[in-house]
Protein backbone atom coordinates (compact mmCIF):
# COMPACT_ATOMS: atom_id res chain seq x y z
CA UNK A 1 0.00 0.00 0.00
CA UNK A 2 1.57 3.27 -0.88
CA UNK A 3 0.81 6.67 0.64
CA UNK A 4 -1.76 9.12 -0.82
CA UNK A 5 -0.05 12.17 -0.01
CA UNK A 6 -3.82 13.49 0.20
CA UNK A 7 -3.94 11.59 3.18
CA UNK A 8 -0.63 11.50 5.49
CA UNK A 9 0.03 9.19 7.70
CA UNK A 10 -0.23 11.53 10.83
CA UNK A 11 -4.18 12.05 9.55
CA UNK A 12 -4.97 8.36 9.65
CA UNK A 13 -5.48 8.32 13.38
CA UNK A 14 -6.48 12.00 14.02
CA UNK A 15 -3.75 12.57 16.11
CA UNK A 16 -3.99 16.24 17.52
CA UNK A 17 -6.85 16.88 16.15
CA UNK A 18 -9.67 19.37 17.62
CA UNK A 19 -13.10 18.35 16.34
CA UNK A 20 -15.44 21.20 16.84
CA UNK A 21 -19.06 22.12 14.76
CA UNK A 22 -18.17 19.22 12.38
CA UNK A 23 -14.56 20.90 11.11
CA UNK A 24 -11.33 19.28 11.99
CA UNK A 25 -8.52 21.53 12.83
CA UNK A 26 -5.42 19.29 12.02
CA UNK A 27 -2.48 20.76 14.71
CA UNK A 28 0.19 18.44 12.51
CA UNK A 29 -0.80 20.23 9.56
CA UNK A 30 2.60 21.73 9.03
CA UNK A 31 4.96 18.65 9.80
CA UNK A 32 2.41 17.28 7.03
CA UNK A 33 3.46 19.91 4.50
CA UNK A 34 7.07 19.36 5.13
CA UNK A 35 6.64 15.66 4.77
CA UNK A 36 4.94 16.21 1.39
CA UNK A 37 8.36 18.50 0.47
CA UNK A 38 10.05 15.17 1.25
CA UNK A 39 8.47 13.13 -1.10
CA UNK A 40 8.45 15.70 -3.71
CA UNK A 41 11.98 15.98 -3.19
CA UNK A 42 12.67 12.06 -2.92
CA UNK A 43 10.47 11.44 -5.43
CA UNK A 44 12.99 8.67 -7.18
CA UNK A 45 14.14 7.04 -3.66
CA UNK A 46 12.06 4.68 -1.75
CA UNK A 47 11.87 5.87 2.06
CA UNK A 48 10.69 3.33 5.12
CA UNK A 49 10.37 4.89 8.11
CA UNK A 50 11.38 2.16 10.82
CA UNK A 51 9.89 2.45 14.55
CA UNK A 52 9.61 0.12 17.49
CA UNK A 53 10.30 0.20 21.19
CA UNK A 54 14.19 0.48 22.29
CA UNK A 55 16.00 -2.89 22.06
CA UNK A 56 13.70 -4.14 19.82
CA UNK A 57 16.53 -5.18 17.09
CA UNK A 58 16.04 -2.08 14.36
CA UNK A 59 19.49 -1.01 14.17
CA UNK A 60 20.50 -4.92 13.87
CA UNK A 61 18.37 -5.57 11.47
CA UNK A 62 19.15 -2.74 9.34
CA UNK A 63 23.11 -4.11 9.32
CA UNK A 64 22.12 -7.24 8.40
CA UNK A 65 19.58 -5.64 5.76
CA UNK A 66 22.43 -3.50 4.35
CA UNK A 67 24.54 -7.34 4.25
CA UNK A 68 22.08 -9.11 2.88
CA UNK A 69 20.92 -6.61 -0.18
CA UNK A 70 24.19 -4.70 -1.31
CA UNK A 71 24.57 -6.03 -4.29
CA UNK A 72 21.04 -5.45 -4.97
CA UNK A 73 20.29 -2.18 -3.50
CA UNK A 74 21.95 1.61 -3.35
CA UNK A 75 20.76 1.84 0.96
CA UNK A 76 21.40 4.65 2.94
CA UNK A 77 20.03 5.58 6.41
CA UNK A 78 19.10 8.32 8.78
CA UNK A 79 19.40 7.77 12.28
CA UNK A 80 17.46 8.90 15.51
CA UNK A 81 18.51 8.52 18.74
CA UNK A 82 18.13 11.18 21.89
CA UNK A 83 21.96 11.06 22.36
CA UNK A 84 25.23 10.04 20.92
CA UNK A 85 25.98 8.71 17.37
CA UNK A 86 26.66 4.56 17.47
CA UNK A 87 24.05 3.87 15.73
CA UNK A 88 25.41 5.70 12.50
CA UNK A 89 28.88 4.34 13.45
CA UNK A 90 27.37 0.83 13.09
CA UNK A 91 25.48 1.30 9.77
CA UNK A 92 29.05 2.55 8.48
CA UNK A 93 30.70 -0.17 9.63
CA UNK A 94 28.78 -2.94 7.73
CA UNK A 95 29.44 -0.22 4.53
CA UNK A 96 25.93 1.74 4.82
CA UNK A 97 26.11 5.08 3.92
CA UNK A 98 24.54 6.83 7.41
CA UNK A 99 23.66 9.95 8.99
CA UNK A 100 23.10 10.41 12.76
CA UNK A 101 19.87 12.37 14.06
CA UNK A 102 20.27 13.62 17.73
CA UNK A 103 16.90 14.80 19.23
CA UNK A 104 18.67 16.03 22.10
CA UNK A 105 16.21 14.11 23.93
CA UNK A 106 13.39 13.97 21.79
CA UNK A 107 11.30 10.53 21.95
CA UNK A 108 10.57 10.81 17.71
CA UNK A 109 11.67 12.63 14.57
CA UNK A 110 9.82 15.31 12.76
CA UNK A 111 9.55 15.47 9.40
CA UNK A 112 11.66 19.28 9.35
CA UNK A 113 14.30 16.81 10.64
CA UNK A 114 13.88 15.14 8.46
CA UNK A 115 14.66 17.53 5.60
CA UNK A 116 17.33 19.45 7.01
CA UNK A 117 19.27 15.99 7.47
CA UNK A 118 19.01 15.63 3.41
CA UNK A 119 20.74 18.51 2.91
CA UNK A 120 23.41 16.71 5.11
CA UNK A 121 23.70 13.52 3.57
CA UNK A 122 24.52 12.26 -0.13
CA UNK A 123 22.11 10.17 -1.62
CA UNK A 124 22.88 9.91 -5.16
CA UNK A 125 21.88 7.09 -7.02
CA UNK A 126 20.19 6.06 -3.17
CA UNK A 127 17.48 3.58 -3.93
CA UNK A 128 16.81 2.89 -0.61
CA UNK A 129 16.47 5.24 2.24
CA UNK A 130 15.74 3.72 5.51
CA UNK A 131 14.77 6.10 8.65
CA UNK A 132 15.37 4.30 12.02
CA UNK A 133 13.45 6.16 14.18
CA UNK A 134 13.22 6.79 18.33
CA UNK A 135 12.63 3.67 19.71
CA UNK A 136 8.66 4.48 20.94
CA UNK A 137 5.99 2.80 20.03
CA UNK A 138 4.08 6.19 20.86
CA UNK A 139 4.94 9.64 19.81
CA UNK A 140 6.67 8.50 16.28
CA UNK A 141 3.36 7.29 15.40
CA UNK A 142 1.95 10.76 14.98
CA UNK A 143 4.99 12.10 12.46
CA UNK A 144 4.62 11.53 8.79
CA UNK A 145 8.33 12.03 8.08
CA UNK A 146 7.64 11.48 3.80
CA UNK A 147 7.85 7.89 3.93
CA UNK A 148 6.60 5.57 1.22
CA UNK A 149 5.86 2.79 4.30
CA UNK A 150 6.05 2.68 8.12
CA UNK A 151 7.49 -0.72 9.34
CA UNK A 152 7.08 -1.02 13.20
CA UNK A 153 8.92 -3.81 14.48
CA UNK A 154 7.71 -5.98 17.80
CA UNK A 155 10.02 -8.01 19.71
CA UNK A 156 8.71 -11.02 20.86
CA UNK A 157 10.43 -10.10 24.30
CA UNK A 158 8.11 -7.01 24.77
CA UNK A 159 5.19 -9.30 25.00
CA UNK A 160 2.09 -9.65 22.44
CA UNK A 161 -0.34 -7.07 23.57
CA UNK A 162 1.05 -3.92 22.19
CA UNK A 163 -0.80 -3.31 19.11
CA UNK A 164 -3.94 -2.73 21.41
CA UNK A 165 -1.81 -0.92 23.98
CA UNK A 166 -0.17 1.46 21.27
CA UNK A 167 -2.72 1.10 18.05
CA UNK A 168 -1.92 4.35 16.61
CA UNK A 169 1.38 2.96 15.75
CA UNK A 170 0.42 -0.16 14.03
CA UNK A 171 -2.54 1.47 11.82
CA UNK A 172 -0.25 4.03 10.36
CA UNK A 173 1.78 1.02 9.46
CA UNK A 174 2.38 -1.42 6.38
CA UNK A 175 4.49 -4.01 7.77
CA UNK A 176 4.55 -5.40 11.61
CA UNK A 177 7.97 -7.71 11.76
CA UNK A 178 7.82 -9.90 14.66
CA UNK A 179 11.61 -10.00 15.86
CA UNK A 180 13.40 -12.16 17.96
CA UNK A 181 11.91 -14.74 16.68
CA UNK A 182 14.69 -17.26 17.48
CA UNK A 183 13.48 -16.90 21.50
CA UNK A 184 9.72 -17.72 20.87
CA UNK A 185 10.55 -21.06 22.77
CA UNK A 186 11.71 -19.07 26.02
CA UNK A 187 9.17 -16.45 26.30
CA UNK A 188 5.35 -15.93 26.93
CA UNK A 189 4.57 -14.42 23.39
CA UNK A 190 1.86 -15.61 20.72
CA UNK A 191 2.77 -14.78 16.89
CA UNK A 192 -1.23 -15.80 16.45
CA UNK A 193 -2.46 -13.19 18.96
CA UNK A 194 -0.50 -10.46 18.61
CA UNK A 195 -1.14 -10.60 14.41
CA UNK A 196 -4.90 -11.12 15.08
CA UNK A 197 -4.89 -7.88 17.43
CA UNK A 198 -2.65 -6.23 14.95
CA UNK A 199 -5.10 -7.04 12.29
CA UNK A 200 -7.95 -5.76 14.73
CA UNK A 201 -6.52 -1.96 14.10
CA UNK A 202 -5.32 -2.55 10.75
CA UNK A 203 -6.78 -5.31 8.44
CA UNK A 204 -4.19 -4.38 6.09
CA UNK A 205 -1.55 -4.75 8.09
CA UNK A 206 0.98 -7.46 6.59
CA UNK A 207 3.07 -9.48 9.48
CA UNK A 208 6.03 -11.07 9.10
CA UNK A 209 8.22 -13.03 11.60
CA UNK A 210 11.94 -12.68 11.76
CA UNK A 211 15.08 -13.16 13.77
CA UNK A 212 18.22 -11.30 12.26
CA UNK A 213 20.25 -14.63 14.67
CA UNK A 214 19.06 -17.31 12.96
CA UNK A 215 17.81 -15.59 9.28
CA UNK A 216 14.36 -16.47 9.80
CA UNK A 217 12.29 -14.30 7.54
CA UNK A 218 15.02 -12.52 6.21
CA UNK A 219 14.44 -13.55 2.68
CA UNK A 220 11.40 -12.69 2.48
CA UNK A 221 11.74 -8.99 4.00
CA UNK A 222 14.67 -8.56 1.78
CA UNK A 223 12.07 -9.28 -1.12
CA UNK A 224 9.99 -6.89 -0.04
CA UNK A 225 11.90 -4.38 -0.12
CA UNK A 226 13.26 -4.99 -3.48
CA UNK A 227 9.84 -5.07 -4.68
CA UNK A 228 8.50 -1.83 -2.47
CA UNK A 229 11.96 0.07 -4.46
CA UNK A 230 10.60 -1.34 -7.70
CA UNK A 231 7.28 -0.11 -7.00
CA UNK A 232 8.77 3.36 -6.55
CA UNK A 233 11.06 3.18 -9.47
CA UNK A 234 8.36 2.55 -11.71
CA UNK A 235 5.48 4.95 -10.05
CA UNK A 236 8.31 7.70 -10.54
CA UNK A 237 8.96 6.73 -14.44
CA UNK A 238 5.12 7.21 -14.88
CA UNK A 239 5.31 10.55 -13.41
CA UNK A 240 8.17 11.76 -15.44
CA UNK A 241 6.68 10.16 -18.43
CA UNK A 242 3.70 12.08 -18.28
């Protein structure tokens, strides 16, 4: 599912929103104007906005990602943390080309972030631009930051009620990955319940269950990305076309 730039993803949910005499007074309205800029601007790069609670495995999985695909894919990657800059140091270290966003104690990214990073960061002949956002399950969920797709990933160590706990998150989102999934045999989680809860906020949510230890799943998210970049690629060759 791509996104209707119509509709941003920080809409979807009504997240501060004021609802008064039947008109809706949208108080994102301008992060959703500069995440509009970003897509204009990143109009041949496909962007996936990566969130999930801290320790969940995104900055692993995005090395391994970067392994798996770089002879496939041009990747780069912003970033976010509150404080200090190893997850960029990582992402270079496996050969990613990476950018570091500090909030300064922020718990998400904005989308003006967002855009002043690209002026920071070279992304020619990028096909791929991951952003690894704050780990919270919360506030990023409200921040359309010009992504083509939101991919929130759930550990199975956090336990499989979140998507009603935090169900803004996971109906702004594509893709749920179910991490970890090499210590389902040690802990109290269900990939059944938590994807039929999931799928209770957003029926078209798709789920997929991975473990960056073992390589469960990896194939198949590798695949879809190639085919989400290939999606853009051609959507952008319309546009120019025309």
């Amino acid at each position: 599912m791509s996104v209707n730039p119509a509709n941003p993803k920080s809409a979807g949910n009504r997240v501060g929103s004021v609802q008064c005499d039947n008109t809706t007074l949208h108080l994102l309205k301008a992060n959703d104007y500069v995440a509009q800029a970003i897509r204009t601007r990143l109009k041949d790069v496909c962007v996936i906005n990566v969130c999930s609670s801290p320790g969940s495995g995104k900055t692993t999985l995005m090395q391994e990602t970067g392994k798996r695909l770089a002879k496939d894919l041009n990747i780069s990657i912003l970033v976010g943390d509150p404080e200090t800059e190893r997850d960029a140091v990582r992402m270079r270290e496996v050969g990613i080309n990476a950018l570091q966003i500090v909030t300064g104690g922020m718990c998400h990214i904005e989308a003006q972030m967002i855009l002043q990073a690209l002026d920071h960061i070279d992304l020619t002949g990028t096909d791929l631009l991951f952003i690894e956002n704050v780990g919270n399950l919360l506030c990023p969920s409200a921040f359309d930051l010009g992504e083509d797709y939101r991919v929130t990933l759930l550990a199975t160590t956090e336990g499989d009620d979140k998507p009603k706990k935090y169900p803004r998150m996971f109906l702004t989102s594509e893709l749920m990955l179910v991490s970890k999934a090499d210590l389902l045999p040690y802990v109290p989680f269900s990939v059944d319940a938590v994807s039929k809860d999931a799928w209770e906020v957003n029926p078209n949510l798709e789920v997929m269950t991975i473990s960056t230890l073992n390589g469960e799943g990896l194939d198949a998210w590798c695949d879809w990305l190639k085919a989400k970049v290939q999606a853009k690629k051609e959507a952008a060759n319309q546009t120019t076309e025309k």
